[in-house]
C-alpha atoms as a PDB file:
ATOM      1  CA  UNK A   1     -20.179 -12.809  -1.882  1.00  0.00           C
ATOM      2  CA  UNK A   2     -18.394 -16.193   0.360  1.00  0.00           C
ATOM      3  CA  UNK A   3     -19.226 -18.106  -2.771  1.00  0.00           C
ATOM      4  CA  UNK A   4     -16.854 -15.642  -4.544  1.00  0.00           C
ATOM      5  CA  UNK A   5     -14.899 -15.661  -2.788  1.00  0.00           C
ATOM      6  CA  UNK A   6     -14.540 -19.667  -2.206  1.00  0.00           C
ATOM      7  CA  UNK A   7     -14.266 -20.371  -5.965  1.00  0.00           C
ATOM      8  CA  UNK A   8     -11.441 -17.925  -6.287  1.00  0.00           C
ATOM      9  CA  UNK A   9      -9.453 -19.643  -3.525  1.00  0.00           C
ATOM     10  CA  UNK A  10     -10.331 -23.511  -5.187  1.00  0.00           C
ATOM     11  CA  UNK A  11      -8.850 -21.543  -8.347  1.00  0.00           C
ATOM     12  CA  UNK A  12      -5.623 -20.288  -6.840  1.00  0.00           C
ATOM     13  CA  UNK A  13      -5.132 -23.650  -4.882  1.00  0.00           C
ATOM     14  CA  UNK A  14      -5.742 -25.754  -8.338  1.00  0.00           C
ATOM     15  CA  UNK A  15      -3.252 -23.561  -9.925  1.00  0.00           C
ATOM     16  CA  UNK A  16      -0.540 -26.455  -8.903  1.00  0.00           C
ATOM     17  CA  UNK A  17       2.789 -27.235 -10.213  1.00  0.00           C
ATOM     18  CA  UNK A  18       0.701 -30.432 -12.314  1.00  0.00           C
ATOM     19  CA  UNK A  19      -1.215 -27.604 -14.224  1.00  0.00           C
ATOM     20  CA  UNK A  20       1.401 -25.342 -15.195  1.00  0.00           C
ATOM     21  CA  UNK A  21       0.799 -25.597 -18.947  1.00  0.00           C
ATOM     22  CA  UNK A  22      -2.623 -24.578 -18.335  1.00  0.00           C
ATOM     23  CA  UNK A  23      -3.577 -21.318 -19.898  1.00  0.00           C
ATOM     24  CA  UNK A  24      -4.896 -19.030 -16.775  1.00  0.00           C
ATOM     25  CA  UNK A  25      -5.231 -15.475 -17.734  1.00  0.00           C
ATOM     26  CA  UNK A  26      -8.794 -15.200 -17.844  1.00  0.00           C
ATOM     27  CA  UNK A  27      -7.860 -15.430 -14.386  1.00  0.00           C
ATOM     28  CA  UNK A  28      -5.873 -12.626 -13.809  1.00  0.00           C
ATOM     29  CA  UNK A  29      -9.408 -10.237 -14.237  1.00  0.00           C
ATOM     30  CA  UNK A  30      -9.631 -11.906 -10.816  1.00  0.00           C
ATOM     31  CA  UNK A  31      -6.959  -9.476  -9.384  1.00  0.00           C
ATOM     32  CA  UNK A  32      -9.450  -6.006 -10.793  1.00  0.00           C
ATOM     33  CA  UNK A  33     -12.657  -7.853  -9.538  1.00  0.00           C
ATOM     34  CA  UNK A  34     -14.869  -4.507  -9.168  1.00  0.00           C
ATOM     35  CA  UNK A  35     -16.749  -5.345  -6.214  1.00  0.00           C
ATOM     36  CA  UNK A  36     -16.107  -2.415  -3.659  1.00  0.00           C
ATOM     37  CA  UNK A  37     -15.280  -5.592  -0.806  1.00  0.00           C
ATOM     38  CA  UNK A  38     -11.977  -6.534  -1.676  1.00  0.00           C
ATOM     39  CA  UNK A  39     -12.019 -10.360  -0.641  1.00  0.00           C
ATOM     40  CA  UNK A  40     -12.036 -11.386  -4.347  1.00  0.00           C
ATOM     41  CA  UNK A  41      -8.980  -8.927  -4.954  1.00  0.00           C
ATOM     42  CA  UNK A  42      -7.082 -10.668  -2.011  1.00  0.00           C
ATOM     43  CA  UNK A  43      -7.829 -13.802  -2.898  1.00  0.00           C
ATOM     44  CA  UNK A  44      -6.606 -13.941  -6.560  1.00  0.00           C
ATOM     45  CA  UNK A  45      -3.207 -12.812  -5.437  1.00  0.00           C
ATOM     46  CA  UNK A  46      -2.152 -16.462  -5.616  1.00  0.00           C
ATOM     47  CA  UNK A  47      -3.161 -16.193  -9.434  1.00  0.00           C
ATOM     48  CA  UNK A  48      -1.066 -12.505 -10.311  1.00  0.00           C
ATOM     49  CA  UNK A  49       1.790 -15.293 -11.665  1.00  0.00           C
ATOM     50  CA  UNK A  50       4.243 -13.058 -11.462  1.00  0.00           C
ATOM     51  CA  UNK A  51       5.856  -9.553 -10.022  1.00  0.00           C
ATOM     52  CA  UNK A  52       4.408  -7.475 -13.186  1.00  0.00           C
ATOM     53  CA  UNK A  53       0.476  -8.374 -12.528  1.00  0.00           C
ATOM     54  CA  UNK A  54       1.292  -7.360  -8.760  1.00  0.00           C
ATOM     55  CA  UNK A  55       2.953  -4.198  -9.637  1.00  0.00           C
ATOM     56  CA  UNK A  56       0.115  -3.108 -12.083  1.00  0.00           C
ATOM     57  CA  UNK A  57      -2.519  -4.148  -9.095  1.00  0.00           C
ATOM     58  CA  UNK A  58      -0.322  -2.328  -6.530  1.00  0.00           C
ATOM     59  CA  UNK A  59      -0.577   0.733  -8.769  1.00  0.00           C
ATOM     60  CA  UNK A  60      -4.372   1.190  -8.834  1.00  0.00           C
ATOM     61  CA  UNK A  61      -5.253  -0.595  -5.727  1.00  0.00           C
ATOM     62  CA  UNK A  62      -6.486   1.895  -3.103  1.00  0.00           C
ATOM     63  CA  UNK A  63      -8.450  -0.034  -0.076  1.00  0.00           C
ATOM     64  CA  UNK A  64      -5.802  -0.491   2.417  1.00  0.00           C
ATOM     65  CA  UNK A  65      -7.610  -4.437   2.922  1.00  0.00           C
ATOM     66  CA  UNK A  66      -6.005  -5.418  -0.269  1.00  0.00           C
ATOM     67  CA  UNK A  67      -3.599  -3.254  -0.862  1.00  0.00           C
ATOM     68  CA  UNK A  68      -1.318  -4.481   2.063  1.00  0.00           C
ATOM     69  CA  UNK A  69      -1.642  -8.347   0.961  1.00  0.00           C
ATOM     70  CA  UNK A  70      -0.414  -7.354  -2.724  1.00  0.00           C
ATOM     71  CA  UNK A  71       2.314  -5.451  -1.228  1.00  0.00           C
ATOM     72  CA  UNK A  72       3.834  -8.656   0.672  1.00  0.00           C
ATOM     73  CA  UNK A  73       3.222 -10.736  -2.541  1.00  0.00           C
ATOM     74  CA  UNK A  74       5.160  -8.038  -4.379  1.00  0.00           C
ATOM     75  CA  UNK A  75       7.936  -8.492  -1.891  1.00  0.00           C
ATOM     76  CA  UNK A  76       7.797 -11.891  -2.533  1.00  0.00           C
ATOM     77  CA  UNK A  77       7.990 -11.830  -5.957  1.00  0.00           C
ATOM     78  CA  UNK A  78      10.808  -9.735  -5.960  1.00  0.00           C
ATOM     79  CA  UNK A  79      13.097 -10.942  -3.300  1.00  0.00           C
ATOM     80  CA  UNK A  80      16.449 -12.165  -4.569  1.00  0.00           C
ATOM     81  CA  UNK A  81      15.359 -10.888  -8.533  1.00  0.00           C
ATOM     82  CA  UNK A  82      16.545  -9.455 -10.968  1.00  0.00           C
ATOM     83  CA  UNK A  83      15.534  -7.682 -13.463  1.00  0.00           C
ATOM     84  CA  UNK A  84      13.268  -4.739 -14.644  1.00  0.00           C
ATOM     85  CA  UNK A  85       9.899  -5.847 -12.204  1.00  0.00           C
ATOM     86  CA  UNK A  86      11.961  -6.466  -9.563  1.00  0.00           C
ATOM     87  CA  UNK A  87      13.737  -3.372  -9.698  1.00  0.00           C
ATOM     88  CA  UNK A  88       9.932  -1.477 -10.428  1.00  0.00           C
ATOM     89  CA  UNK A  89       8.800  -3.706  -7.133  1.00  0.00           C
ATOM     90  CA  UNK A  90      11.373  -2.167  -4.871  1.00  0.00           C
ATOM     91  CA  UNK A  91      11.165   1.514  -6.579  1.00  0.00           C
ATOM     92  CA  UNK A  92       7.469   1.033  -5.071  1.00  0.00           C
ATOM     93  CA  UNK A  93       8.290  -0.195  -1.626  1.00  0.00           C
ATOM     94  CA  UNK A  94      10.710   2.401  -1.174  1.00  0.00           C
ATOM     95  CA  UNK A  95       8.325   5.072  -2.247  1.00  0.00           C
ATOM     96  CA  UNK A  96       5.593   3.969   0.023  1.00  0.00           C
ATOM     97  CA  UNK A  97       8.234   3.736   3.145  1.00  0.00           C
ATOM     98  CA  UNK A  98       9.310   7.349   2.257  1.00  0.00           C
ATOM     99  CA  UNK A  99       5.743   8.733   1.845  1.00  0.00           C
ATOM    100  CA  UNK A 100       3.516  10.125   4.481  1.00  0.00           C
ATOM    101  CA  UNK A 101       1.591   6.874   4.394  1.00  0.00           C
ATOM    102  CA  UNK A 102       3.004   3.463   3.224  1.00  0.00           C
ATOM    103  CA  UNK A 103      -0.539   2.424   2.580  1.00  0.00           C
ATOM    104  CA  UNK A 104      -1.265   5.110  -0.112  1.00  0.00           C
ATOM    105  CA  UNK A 105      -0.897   4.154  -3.875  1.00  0.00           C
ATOM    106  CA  UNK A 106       2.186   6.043  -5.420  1.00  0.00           C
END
Protein backbone atom coordinates (compact mmCIF):
# COMPACT_ATOMS: atom_id res chain seq x y z
CA UNK A 1 0.00 0.00 0.00
CA UNK A 2 3.25 2.92 0.76
CA UNK A 3 4.13 2.16 -2.82
CA UNK A 4 0.63 3.52 -3.65
CA UNK A 5 0.67 5.65 -2.11
CA UNK A 6 4.33 7.13 -3.07
CA UNK A 7 3.59 7.02 -6.83
CA UNK A 8 0.46 9.03 -6.33
CA UNK A 9 2.35 11.78 -4.49
CA UNK A 10 5.49 11.71 -7.42
CA UNK A 11 2.21 12.15 -9.69
CA UNK A 12 0.65 15.12 -7.96
CA UNK A 13 4.17 16.75 -7.40
CA UNK A 14 5.04 16.22 -11.37
CA UNK A 15 1.81 17.79 -12.13
CA UNK A 16 3.93 21.28 -12.36
CA UNK A 17 3.19 24.47 -14.00
CA UNK A 18 5.94 23.01 -17.05
CA UNK A 19 3.33 20.16 -17.70
CA UNK A 20 0.21 21.92 -17.87
CA UNK A 21 -0.67 20.87 -21.42
CA UNK A 22 -0.35 17.43 -20.34
CA UNK A 23 -3.51 15.44 -20.54
CA UNK A 24 -4.09 14.03 -16.74
CA UNK A 25 -7.49 12.64 -16.31
CA UNK A 26 -6.71 9.16 -16.16
CA UNK A 27 -5.60 10.61 -13.07
CA UNK A 28 -8.49 11.86 -11.58
CA UNK A 29 -9.72 7.80 -10.95
CA UNK A 30 -6.99 8.52 -8.39
CA UNK A 31 -9.46 10.65 -6.27
CA UNK A 32 -12.30 7.15 -6.19
CA UNK A 33 -9.27 4.76 -5.58
CA UNK A 34 -11.47 1.83 -3.91
CA UNK A 35 -9.15 0.69 -1.40
CA UNK A 36 -11.08 0.91 2.03
CA UNK A 37 -7.52 2.94 3.47
CA UNK A 38 -7.96 6.21 2.18
CA UNK A 39 -4.18 7.32 1.73
CA UNK A 40 -4.53 7.04 -2.09
CA UNK A 41 -7.84 9.22 -1.87
CA UNK A 42 -5.84 11.92 0.14
CA UNK A 43 -3.13 11.89 -1.81
CA UNK A 44 -4.62 12.56 -5.31
CA UNK A 45 -6.25 15.67 -3.99
CA UNK A 46 -3.37 17.61 -5.55
CA UNK A 47 -4.62 16.02 -8.95
CA UNK A 48 -8.83 16.92 -8.49
CA UNK A 49 -7.66 20.18 -10.89
CA UNK A 50 -10.31 21.97 -9.97
CA UNK A 51 -13.42 22.80 -7.41
CA UNK A 52 -15.92 20.41 -9.52
CA UNK A 53 -13.73 16.99 -9.08
CA UNK A 54 -13.59 18.05 -5.24
CA UNK A 55 -17.20 18.68 -4.95
CA UNK A 56 -18.16 15.33 -6.70
CA UNK A 57 -15.43 13.53 -4.21
CA UNK A 58 -16.83 15.52 -1.24
CA UNK A 59 -20.25 14.15 -2.18
CA UNK A 60 -19.55 10.40 -1.91
CA UNK A 61 -16.64 10.48 0.34
CA UNK A 62 -17.59 9.04 3.75
CA UNK A 63 -14.25 8.11 5.93
CA UNK A 64 -13.78 11.12 7.96
CA UNK A 65 -9.55 10.50 7.05
CA UNK A 66 -10.24 11.82 3.66
CA UNK A 67 -13.09 13.47 3.81
CA UNK A 68 -11.67 16.39 5.98
CA UNK A 69 -8.51 16.93 3.54
CA UNK A 70 -11.02 17.31 0.44
CA UNK A 71 -13.01 19.63 2.42
CA UNK A 72 -9.96 22.20 2.93
CA UNK A 73 -9.02 21.69 -0.79
CA UNK A 74 -12.63 22.56 -1.58
CA UNK A 75 -12.20 25.69 0.45
CA UNK A 76 -9.35 26.36 -1.40
CA UNK A 77 -10.63 26.02 -4.56
CA UNK A 78 -13.34 28.16 -3.90
CA UNK A 79 -12.03 31.05 -1.97
CA UNK A 80 -12.37 34.38 -3.74
CA UNK A 81 -14.54 32.43 -6.90
CA UNK A 82 -17.00 32.83 -8.68
CA UNK A 83 -19.14 31.04 -10.30
CA UNK A 84 -21.49 27.94 -10.22
CA UNK A 85 -18.67 25.37 -8.23
CA UNK A 86 -17.82 27.88 -6.09
CA UNK A 87 -21.16 28.75 -5.14
CA UNK A 88 -21.97 24.52 -4.96
CA UNK A 89 -18.51 24.50 -2.68
CA UNK A 90 -19.88 26.88 -0.12
CA UNK A 91 -23.68 25.47 -0.33
CA UNK A 92 -21.64 22.29 1.04
CA UNK A 93 -19.61 23.90 3.75
CA UNK A 94 -22.49 25.59 5.03
CA UNK A 95 -24.53 22.46 5.12
CA UNK A 96 -21.96 20.48 6.93
CA UNK A 97 -21.46 23.51 9.63
CA UNK A 98 -25.31 23.46 10.10
CA UNK A 99 -25.62 19.64 10.38
CA UNK A 100 -25.30 17.53 13.43
CA UNK A 101 -21.86 16.54 12.22
CA UNK A 102 -19.64 18.61 9.82
CA UNK A 103 -17.88 15.40 8.98
CA UNK A 104 -20.98 13.61 7.50
CA UNK A 105 -21.53 13.67 3.64
CA UNK A 106 -24.66 15.89 2.78
Amino acid sequence: MGVRVTLVELLAAMQAPALADEDWTATWALLADPDPDPAVRRAAIPLAGGGARLLGRCRVESDPAARLPVLLALGEAASGRTGRDADDARAVVAGLLAGDDPGDPP
